[in-house]
PDB file of N, CA and C in Angstrom:
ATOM      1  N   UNK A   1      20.884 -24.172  38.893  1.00  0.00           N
ATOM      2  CA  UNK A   1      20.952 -23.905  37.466  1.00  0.00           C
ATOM      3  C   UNK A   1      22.077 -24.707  36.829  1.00  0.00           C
ATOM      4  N   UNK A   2      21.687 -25.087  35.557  1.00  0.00           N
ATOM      5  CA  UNK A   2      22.782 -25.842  34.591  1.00  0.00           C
ATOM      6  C   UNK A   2      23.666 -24.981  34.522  1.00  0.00           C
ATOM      7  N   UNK A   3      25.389 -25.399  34.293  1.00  0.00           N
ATOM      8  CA  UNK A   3      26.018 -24.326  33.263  1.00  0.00           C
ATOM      9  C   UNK A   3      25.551 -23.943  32.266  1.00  0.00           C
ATOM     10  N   UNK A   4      25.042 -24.496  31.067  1.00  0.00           N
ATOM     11  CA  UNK A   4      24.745 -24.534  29.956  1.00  0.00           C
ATOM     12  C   UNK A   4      23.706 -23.437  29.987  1.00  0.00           C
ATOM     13  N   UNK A   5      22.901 -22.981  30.827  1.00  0.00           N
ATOM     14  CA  UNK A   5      22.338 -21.526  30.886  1.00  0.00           C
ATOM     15  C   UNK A   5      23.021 -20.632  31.410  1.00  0.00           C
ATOM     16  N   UNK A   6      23.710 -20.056  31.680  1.00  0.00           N
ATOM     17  CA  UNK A   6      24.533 -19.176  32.238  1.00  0.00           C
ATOM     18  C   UNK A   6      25.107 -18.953  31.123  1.00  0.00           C
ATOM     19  N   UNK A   7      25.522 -19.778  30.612  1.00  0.00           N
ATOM     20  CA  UNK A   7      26.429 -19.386  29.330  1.00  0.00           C
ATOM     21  C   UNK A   7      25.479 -18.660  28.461  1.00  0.00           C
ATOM     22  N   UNK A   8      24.425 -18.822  27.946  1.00  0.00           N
ATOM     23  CA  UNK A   8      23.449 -18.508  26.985  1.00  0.00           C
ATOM     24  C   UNK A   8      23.233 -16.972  27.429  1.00  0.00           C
ATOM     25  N   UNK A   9      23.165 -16.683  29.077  1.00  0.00           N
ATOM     26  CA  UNK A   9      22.646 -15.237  29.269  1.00  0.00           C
ATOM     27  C   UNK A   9      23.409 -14.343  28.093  1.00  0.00           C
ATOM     28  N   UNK A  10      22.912 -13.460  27.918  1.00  0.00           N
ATOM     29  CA  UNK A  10      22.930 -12.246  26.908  1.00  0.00           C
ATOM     30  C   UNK A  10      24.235 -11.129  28.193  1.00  0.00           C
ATOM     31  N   UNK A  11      25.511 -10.441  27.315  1.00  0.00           N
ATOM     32  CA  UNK A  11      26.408 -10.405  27.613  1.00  0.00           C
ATOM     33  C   UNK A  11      26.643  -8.629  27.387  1.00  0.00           C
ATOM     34  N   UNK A  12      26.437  -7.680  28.206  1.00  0.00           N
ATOM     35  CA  UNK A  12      26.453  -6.166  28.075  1.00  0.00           C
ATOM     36  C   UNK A  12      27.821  -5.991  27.233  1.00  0.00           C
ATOM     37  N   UNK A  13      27.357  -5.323  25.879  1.00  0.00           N
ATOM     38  CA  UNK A  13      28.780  -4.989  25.461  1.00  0.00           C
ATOM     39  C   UNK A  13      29.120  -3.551  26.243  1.00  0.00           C
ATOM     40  N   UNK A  14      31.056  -3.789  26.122  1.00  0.00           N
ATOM     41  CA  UNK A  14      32.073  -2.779  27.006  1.00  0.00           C
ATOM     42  C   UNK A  14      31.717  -1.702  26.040  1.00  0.00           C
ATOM     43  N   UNK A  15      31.599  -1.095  24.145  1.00  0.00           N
ATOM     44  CA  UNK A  15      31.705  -0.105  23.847  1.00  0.00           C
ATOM     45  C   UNK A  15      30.521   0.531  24.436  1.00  0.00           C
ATOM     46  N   UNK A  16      30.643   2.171  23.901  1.00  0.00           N
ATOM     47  CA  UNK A  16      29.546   3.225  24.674  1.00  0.00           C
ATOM     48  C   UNK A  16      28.804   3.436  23.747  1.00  0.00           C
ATOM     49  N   UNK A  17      28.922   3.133  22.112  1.00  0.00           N
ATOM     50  CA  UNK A  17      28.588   3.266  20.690  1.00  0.00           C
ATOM     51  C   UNK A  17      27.459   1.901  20.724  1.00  0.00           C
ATOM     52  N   UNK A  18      26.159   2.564  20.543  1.00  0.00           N
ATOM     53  CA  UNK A  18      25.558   1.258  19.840  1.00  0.00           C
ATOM     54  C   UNK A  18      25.755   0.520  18.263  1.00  0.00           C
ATOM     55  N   UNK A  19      25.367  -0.612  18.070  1.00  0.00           N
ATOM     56  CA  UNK A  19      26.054  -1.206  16.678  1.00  0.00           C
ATOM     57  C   UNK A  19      25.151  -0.884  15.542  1.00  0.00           C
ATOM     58  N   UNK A  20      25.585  -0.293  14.729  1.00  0.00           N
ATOM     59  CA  UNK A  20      24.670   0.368  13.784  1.00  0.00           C
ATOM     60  C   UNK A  20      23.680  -0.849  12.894  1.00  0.00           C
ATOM     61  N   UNK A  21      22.835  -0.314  12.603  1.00  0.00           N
ATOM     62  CA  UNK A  21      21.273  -0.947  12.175  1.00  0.00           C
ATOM     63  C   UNK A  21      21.691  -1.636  10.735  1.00  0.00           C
ATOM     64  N   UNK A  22      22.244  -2.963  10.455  1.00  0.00           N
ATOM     65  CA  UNK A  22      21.713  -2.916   9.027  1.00  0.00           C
ATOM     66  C   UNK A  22      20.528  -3.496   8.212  1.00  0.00           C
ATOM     67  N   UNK A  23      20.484  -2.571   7.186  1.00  0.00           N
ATOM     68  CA  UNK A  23      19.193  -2.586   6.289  1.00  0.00           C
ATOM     69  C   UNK A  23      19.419  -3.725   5.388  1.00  0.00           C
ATOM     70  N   UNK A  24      18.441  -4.771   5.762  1.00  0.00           N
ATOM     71  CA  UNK A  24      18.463  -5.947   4.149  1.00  0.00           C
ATOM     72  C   UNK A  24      17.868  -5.495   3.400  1.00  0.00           C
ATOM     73  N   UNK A  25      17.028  -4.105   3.412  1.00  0.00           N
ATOM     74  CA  UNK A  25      15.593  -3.797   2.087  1.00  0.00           C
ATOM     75  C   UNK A  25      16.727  -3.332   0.850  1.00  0.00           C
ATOM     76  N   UNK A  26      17.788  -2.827   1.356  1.00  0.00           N
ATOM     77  CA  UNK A  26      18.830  -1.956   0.478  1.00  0.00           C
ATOM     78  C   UNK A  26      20.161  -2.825   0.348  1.00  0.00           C
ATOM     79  N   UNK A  27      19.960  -3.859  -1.552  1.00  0.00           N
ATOM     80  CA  UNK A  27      21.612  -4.126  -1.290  1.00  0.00           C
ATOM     81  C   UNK A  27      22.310  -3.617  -1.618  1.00  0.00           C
ATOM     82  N   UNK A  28      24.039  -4.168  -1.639  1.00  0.00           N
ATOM     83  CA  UNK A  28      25.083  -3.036  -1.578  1.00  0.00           C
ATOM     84  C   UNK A  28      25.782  -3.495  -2.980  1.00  0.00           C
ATOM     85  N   UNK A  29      25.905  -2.618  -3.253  1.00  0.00           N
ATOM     86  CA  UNK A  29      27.562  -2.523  -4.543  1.00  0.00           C
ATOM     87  C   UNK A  29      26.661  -1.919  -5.599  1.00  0.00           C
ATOM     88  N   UNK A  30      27.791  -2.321  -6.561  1.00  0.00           N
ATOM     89  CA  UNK A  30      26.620  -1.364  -7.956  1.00  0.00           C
ATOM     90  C   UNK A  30      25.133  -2.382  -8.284  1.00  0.00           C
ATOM     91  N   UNK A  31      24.421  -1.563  -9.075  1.00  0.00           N
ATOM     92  CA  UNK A  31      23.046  -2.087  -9.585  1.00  0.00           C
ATOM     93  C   UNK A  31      23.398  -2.981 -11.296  1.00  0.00           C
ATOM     94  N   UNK A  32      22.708  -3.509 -11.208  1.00  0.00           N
ATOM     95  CA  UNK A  32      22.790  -4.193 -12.706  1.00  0.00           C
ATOM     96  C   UNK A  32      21.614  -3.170 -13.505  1.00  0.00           C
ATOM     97  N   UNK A  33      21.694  -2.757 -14.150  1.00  0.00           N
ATOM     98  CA  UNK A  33      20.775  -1.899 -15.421  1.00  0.00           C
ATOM     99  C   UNK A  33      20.250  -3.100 -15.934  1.00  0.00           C
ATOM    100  N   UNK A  34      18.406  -2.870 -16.183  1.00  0.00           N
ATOM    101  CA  UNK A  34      18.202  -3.616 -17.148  1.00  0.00           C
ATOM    102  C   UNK A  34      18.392  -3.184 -18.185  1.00  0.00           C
ATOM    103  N   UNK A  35      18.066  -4.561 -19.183  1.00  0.00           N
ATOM    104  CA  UNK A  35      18.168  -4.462 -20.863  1.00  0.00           C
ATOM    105  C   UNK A  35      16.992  -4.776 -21.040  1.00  0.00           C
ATOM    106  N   UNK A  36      16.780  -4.497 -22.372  1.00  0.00           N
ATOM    107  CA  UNK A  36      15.699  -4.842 -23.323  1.00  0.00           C
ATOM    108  C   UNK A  36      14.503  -4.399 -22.991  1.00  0.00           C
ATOM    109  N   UNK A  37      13.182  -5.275 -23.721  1.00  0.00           N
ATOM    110  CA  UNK A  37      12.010  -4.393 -23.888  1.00  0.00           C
ATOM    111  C   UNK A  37      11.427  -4.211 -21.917  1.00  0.00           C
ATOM    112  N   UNK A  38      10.658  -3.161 -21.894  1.00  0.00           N
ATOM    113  CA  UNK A  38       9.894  -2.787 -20.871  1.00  0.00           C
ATOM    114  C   UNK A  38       8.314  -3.522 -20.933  1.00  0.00           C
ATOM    115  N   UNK A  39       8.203  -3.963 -21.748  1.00  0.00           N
ATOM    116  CA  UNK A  39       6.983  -4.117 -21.927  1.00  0.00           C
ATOM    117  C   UNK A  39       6.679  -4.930 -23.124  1.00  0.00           C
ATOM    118  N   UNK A  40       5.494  -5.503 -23.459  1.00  0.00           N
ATOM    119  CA  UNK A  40       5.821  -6.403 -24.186  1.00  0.00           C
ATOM    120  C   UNK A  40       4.919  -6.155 -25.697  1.00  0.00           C
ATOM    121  N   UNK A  41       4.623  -4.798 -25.494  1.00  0.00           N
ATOM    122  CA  UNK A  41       4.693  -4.314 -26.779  1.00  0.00           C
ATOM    123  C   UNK A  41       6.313  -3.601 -28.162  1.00  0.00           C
ATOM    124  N   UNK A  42       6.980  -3.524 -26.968  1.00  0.00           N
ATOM    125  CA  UNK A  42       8.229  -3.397 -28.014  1.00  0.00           C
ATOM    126  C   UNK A  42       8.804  -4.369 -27.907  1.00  0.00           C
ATOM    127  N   UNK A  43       8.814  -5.981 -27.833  1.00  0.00           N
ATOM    128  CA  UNK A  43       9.179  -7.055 -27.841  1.00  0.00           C
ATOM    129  C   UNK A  43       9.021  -7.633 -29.041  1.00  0.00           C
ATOM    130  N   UNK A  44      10.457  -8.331 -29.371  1.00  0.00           N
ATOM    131  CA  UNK A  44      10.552  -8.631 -30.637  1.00  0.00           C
ATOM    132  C   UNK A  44      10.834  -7.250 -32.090  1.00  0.00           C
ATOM    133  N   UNK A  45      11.148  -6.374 -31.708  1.00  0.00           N
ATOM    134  CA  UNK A  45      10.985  -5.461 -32.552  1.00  0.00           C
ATOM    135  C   UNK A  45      12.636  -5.184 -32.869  1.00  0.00           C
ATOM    136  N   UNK A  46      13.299  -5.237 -34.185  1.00  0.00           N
ATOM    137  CA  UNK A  46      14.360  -4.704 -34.557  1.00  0.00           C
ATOM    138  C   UNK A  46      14.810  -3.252 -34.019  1.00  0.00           C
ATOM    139  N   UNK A  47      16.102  -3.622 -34.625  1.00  0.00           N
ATOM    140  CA  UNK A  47      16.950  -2.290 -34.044  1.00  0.00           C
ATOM    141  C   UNK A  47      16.492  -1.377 -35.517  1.00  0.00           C
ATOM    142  N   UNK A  48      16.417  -1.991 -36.543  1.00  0.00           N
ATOM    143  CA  UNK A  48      16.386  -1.426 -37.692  1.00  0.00           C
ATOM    144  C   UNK A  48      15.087  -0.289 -37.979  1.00  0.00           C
ATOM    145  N   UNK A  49      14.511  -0.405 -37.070  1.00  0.00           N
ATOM    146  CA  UNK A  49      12.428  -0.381 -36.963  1.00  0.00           C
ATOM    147  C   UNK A  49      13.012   1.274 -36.159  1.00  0.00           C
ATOM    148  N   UNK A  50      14.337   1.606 -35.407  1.00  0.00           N
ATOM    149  CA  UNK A  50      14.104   2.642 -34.220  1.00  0.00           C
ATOM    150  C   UNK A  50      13.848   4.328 -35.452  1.00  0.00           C
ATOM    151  N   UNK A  51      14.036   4.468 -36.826  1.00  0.00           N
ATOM    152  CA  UNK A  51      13.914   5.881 -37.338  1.00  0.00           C
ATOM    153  C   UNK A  51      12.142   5.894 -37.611  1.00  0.00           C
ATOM    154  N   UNK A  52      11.572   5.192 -37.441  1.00  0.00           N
ATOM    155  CA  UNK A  52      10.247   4.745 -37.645  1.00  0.00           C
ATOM    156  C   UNK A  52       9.635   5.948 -37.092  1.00  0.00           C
ATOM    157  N   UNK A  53       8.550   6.924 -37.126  1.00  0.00           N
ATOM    158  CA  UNK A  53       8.020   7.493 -36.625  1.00  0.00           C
ATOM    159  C   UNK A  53       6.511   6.979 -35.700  1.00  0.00           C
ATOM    160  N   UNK A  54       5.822   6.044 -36.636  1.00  0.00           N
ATOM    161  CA  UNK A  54       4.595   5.323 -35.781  1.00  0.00           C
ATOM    162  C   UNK A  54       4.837   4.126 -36.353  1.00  0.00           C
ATOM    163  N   UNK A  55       4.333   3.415 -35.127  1.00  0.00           N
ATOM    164  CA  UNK A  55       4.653   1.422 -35.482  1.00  0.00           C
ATOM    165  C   UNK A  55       4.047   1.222 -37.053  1.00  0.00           C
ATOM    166  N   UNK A  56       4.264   0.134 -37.403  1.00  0.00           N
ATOM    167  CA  UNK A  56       3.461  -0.435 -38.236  1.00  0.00           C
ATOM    168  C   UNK A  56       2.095  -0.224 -38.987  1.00  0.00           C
ATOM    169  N   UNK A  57       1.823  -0.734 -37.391  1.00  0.00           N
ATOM    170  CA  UNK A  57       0.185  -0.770 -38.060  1.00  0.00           C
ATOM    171  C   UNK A  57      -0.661   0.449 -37.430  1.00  0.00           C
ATOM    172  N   UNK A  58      -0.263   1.839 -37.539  1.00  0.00           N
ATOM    173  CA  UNK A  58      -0.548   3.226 -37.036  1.00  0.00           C
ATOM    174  C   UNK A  58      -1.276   3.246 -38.091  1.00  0.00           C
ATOM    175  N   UNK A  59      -2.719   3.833 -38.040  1.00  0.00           N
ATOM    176  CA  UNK A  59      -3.786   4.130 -39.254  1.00  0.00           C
ATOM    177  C   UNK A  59      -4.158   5.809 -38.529  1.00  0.00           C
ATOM    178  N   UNK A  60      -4.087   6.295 -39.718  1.00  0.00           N
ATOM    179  CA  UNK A  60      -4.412   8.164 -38.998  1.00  0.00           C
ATOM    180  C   UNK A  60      -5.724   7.770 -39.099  1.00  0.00           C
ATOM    181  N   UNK A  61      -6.198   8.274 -37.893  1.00  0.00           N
ATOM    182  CA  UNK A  61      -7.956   8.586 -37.704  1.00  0.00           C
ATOM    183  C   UNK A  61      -8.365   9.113 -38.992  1.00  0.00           C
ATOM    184  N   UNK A  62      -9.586   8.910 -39.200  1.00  0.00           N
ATOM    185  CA  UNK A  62     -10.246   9.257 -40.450  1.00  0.00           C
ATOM    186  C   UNK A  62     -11.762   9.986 -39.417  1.00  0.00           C
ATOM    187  N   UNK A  63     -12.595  11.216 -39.867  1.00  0.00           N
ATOM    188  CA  UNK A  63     -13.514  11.860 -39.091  1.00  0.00           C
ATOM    189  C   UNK A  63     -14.612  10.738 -40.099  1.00  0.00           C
ATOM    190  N   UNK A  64     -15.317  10.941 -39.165  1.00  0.00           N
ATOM    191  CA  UNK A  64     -16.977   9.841 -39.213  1.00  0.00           C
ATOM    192  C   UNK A  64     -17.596  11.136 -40.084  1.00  0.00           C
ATOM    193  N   UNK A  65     -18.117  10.376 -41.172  1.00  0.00           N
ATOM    194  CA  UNK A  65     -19.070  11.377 -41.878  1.00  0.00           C
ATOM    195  C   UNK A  65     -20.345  12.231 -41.023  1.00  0.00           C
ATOM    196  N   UNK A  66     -20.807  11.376 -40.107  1.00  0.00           N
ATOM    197  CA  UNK A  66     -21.937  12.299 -39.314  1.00  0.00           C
ATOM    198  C   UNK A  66     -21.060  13.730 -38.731  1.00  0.00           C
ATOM    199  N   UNK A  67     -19.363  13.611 -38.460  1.00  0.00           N
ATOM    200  CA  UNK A  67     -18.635  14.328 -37.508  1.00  0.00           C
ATOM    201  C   UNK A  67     -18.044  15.439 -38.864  1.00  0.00           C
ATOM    202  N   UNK A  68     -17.975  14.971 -40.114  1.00  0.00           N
ATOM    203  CA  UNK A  68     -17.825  15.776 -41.610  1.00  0.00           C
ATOM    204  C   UNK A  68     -18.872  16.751 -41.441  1.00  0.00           C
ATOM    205  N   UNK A  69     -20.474  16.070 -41.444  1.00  0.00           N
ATOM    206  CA  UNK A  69     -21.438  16.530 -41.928  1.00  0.00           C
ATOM    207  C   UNK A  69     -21.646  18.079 -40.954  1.00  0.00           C
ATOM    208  N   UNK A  70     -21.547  17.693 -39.502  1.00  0.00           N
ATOM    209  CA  UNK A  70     -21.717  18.882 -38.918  1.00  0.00           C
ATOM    210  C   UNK A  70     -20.893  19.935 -38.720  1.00  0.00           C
ATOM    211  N   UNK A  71     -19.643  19.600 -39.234  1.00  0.00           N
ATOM    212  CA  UNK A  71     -18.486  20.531 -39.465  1.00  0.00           C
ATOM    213  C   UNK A  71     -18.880  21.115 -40.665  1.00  0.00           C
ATOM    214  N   UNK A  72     -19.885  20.951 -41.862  1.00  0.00           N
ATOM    215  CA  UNK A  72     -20.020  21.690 -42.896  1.00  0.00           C
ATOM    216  C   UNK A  72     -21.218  22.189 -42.714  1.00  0.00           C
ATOM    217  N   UNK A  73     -21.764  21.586 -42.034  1.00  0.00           N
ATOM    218  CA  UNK A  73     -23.783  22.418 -41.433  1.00  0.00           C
ATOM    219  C   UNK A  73     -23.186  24.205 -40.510  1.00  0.00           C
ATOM    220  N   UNK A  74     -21.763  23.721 -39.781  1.00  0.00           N
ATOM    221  CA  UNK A  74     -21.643  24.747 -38.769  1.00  0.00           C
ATOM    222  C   UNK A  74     -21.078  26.122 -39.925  1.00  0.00           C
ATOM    223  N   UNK A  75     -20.187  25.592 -40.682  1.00  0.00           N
ATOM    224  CA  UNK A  75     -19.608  26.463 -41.747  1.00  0.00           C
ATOM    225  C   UNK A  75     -20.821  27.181 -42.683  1.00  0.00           C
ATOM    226  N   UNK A  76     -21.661  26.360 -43.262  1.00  0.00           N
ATOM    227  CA  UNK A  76     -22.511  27.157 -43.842  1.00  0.00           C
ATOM    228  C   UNK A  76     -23.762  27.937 -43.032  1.00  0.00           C
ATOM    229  N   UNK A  77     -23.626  27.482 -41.721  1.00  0.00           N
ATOM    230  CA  UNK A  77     -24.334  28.549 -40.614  1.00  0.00           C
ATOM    231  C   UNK A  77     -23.660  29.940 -40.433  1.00  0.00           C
ATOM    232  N   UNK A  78     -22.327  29.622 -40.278  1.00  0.00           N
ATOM    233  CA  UNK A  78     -21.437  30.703 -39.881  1.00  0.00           C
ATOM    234  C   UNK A  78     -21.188  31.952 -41.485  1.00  0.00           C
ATOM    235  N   UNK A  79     -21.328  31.235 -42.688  1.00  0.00           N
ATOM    236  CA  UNK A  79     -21.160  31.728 -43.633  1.00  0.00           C
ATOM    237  C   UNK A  79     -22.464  32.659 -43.596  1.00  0.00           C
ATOM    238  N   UNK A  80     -23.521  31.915 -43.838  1.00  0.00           N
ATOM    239  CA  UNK A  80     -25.237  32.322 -43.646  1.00  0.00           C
ATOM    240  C   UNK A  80     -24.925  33.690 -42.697  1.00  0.00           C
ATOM    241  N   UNK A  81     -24.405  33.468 -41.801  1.00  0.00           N
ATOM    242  CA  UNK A  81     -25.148  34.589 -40.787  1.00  0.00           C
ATOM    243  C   UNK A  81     -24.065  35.858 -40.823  1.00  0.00           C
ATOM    244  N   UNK A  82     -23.099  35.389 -41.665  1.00  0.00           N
ATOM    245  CA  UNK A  82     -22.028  36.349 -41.907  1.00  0.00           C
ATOM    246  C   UNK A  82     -22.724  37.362 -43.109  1.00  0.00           C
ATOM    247  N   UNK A  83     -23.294  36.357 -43.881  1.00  0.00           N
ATOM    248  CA  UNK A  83     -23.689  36.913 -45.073  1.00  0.00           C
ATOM    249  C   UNK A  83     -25.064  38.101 -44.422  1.00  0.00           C
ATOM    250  N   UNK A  84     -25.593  38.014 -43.963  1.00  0.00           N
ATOM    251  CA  UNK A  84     -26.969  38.634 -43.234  1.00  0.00           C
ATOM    252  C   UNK A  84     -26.740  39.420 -42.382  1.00  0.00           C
ATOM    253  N   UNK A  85     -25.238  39.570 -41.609  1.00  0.00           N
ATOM    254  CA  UNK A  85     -24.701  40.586 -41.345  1.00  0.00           C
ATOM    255  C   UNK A  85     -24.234  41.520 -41.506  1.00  0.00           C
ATOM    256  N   UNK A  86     -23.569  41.186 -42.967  1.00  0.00           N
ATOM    257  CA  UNK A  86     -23.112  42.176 -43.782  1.00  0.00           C
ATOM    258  C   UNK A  86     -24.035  42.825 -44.132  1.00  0.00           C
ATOM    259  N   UNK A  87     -24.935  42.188 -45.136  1.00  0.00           N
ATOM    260  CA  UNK A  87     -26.277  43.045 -45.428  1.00  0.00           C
ATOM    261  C   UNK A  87     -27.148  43.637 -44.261  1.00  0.00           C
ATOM    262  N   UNK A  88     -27.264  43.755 -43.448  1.00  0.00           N
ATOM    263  CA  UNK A  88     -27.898  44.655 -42.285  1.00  0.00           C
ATOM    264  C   UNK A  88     -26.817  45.368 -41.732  1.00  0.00           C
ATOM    265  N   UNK A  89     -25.301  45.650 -41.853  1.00  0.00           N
ATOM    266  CA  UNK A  89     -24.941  46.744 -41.611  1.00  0.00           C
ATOM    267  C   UNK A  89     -24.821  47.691 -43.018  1.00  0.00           C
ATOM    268  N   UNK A  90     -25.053  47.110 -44.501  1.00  0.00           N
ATOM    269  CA  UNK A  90     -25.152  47.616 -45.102  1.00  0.00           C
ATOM    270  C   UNK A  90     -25.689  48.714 -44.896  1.00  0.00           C
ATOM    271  N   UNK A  91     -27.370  47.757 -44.715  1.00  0.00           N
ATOM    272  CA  UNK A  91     -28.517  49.048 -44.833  1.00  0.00           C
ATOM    273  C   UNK A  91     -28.671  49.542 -43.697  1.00  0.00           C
ATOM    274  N   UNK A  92     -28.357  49.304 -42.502  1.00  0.00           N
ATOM    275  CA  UNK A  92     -27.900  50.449 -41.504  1.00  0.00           C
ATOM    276  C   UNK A  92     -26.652  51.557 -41.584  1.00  0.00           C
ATOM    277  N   UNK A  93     -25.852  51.304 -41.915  1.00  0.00           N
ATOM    278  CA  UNK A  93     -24.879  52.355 -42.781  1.00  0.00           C
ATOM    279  C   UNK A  93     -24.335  52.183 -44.075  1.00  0.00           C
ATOM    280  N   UNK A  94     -25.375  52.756 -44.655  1.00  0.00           N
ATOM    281  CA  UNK A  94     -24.865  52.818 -45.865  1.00  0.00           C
ATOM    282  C   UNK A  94     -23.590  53.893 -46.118  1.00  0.00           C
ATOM    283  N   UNK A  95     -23.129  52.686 -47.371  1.00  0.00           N
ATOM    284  CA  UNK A  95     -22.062  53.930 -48.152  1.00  0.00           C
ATOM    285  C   UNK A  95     -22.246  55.062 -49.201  1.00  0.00           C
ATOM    286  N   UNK A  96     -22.045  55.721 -49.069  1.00  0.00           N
ATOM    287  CA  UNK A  96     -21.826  57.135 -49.455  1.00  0.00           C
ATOM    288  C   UNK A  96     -21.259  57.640 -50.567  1.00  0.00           C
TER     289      UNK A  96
END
C-alpha cells in the first residue's frame, strides 16, 4: 500500500458524544420580514386608499329582475293564502 492511503483511512474520534446533526433546511439569526404587497392585486395602491372600505371599482350586486319577479310572485302567494286563512278561521270561529 501507498502512504497516501493510509492517510485518507477515516480516523475513530476519542469523544463518547456523537457530533450533533446540522440542519441546512433551517437558517440561523433573525428573519428579514417582508414588505409590501402580497399579491399583486394590492400593488401599486397608495397609502392614502387604506380608510377605503371597498376598492374602487366595488359595484353592489343589483338582483336580476327574473330574481325581483319571484320574490314578489312568493309575497303575493304568501299574502293570498294569509288572506284565505284568515277568512276560513273566520267562518270556522266566528266572533261573538
Amino acid at each position: 500500500m501507498t502512504p497516501a492511503l493510509e492517510t485518507e483511512a477515516p480516523v475513530a474520534s476519542t469523544s463518547s458524544k456523537p457530533a450533533p446533526e446540522v440542519s441546512k433546511d433551517k437558517p440561523k439569526g433573525p428573519q428579514k420580514k417582508q414588505r409590501g404587497p402580497k399579491n399583486h392585486q394590492s400593488k401599486g395602491k397608495g397609502k392614502a386608499n387604506w380608510h377605503r372600505p371597498y376598492p374602487q371599482g366595488y359595484r353592489i350586486p343589483k338582483l336580476e329582475p327574473s330574481a325581483m319577479d319571484s320574490v314578489f310572485n312568493m309575497a303575493r302567494t304568501l299574502m293570498e293564502f294569509t288572506a284565505k286563512e284568515q277568512e276560513r278561521m273566520n267562518r270556522t270561529f266566528p266572533k261573538k
